[in-house]
C-alpha atoms as a PDB file:
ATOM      1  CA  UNK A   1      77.353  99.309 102.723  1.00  0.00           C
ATOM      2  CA  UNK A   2      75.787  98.370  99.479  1.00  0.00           C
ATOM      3  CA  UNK A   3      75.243  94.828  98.413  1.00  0.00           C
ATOM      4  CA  UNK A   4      73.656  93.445  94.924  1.00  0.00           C
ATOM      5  CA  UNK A   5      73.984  90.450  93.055  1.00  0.00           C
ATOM      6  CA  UNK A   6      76.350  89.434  90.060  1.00  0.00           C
ATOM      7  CA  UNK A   7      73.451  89.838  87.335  1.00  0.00           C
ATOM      8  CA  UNK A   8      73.098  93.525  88.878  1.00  0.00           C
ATOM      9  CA  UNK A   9      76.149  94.271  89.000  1.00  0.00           C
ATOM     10  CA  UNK A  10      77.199  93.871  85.619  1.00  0.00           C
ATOM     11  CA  UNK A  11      73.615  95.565  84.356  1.00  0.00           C
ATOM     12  CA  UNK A  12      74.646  98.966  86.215  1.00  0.00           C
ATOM     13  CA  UNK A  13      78.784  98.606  86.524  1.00  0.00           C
ATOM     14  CA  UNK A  14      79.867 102.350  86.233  1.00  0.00           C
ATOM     15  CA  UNK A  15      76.733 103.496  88.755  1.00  0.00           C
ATOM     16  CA  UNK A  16      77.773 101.069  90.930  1.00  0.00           C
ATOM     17  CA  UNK A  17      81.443 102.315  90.717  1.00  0.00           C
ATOM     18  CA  UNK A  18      80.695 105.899  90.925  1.00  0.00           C
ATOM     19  CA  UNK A  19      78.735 105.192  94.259  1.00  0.00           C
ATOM     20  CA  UNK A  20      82.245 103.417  96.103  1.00  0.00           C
ATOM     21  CA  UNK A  21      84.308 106.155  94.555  1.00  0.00           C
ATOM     22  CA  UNK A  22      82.010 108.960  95.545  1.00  0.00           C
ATOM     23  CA  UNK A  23      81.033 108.059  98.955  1.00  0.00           C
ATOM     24  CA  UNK A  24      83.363 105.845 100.317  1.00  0.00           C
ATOM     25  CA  UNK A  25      80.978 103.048 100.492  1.00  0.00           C
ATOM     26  CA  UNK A  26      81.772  99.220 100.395  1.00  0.00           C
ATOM     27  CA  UNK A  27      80.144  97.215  97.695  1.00  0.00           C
ATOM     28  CA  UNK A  28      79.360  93.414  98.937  1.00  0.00           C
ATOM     29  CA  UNK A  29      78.339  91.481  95.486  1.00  0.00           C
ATOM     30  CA  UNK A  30      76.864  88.174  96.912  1.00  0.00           C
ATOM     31  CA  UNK A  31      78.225  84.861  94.517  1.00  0.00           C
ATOM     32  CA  UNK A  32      76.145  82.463  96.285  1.00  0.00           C
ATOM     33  CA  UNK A  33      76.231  81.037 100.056  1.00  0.00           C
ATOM     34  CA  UNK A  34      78.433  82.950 102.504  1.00  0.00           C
ATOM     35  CA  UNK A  35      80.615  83.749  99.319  1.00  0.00           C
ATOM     36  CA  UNK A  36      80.989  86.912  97.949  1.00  0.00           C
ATOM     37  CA  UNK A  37      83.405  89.992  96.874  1.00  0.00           C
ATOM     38  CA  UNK A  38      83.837  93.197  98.053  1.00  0.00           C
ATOM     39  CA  UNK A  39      84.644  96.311  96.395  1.00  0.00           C
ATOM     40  CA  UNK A  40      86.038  99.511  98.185  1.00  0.00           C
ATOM     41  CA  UNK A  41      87.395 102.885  96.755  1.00  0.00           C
ATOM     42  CA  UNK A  42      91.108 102.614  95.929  1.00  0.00           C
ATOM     43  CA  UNK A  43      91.448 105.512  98.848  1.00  0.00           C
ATOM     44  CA  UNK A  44      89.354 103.291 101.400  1.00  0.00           C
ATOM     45  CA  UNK A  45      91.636 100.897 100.572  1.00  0.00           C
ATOM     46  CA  UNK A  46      94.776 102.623 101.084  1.00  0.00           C
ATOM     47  CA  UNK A  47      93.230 104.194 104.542  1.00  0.00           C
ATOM     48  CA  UNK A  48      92.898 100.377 105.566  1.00  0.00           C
ATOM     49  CA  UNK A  49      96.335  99.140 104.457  1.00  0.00           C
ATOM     50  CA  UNK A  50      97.709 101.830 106.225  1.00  0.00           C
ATOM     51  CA  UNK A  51      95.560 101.263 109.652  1.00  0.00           C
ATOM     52  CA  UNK A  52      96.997  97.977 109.295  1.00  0.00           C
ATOM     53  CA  UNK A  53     100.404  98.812 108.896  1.00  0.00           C
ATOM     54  CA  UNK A  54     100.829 101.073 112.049  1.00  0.00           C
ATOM     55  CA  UNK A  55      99.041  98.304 114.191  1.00  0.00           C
ATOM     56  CA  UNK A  56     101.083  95.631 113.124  1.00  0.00           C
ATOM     57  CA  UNK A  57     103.783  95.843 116.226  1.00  0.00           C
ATOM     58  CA  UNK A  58     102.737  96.327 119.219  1.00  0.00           C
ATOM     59  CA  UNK A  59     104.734  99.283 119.766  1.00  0.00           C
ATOM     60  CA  UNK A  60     103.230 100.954 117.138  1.00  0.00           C
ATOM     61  CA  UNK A  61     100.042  99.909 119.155  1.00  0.00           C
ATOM     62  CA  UNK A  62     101.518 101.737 122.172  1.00  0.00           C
ATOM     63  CA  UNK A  63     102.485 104.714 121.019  1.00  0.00           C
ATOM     64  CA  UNK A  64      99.083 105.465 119.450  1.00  0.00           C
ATOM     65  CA  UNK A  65      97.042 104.564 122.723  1.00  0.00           C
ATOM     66  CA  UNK A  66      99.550 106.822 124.240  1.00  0.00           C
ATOM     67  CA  UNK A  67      99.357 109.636 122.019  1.00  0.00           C
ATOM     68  CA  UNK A  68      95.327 109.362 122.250  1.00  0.00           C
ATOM     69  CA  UNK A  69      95.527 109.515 125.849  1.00  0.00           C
ATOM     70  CA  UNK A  70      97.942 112.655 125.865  1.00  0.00           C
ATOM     71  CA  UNK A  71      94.808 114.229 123.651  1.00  0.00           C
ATOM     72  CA  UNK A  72      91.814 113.260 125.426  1.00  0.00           C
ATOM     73  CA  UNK A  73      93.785 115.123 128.572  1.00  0.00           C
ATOM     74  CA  UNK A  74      95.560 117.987 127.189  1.00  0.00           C
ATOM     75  CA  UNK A  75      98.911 116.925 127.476  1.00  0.00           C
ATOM     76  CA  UNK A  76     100.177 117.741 124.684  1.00  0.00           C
ATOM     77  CA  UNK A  77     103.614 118.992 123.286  1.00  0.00           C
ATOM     78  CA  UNK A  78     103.915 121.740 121.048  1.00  0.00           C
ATOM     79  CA  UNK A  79     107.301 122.496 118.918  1.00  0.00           C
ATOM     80  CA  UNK A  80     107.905 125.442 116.603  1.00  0.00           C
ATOM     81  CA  UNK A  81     109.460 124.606 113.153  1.00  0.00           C
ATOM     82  CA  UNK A  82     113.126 126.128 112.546  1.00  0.00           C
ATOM     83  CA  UNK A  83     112.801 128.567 109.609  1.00  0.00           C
END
């Protein structure tokens, strides 16, 4: 995680940028007391809206423990594709 200040920010904008985009990093630019804004990768932030998407029901939640479980002990199903 990188964090800088406003004044930095704006000296160095496209380095800064470049370093989210290229390595997935989160950029915390502090605006004072406990306030602040965050910058991700348009991809990190995709990843996350999608995490949050299939945990949203509780089914969803389900089926994922289960399918992590059916991993971690080899029980898992395998289907050929019709031609």
């Amino acid at each position: 995680m990188l964090t800088t200040t406003l004044s930095d920010f704006r000296k160095d904008i496209k380095s800064y940028f470049d370093q989210v985009t290229e390595s997935f990093d989160t950029l915390i630019i502090n605006r004072g007391k406990d306030t602040g804004v965050v910058i991700m990768s348009l991809e990190e932030y995709n990843s996350l809206k999608s995490t949050q998407h299939e945990l949203s029901s509780h089914k969803n939640q389900q089926r994922l423990d289960e399918s992590i479980q059916a991993l971690k002990s080899n029980k898992t199903l395998e289907k050929k594709l019709a031609e």
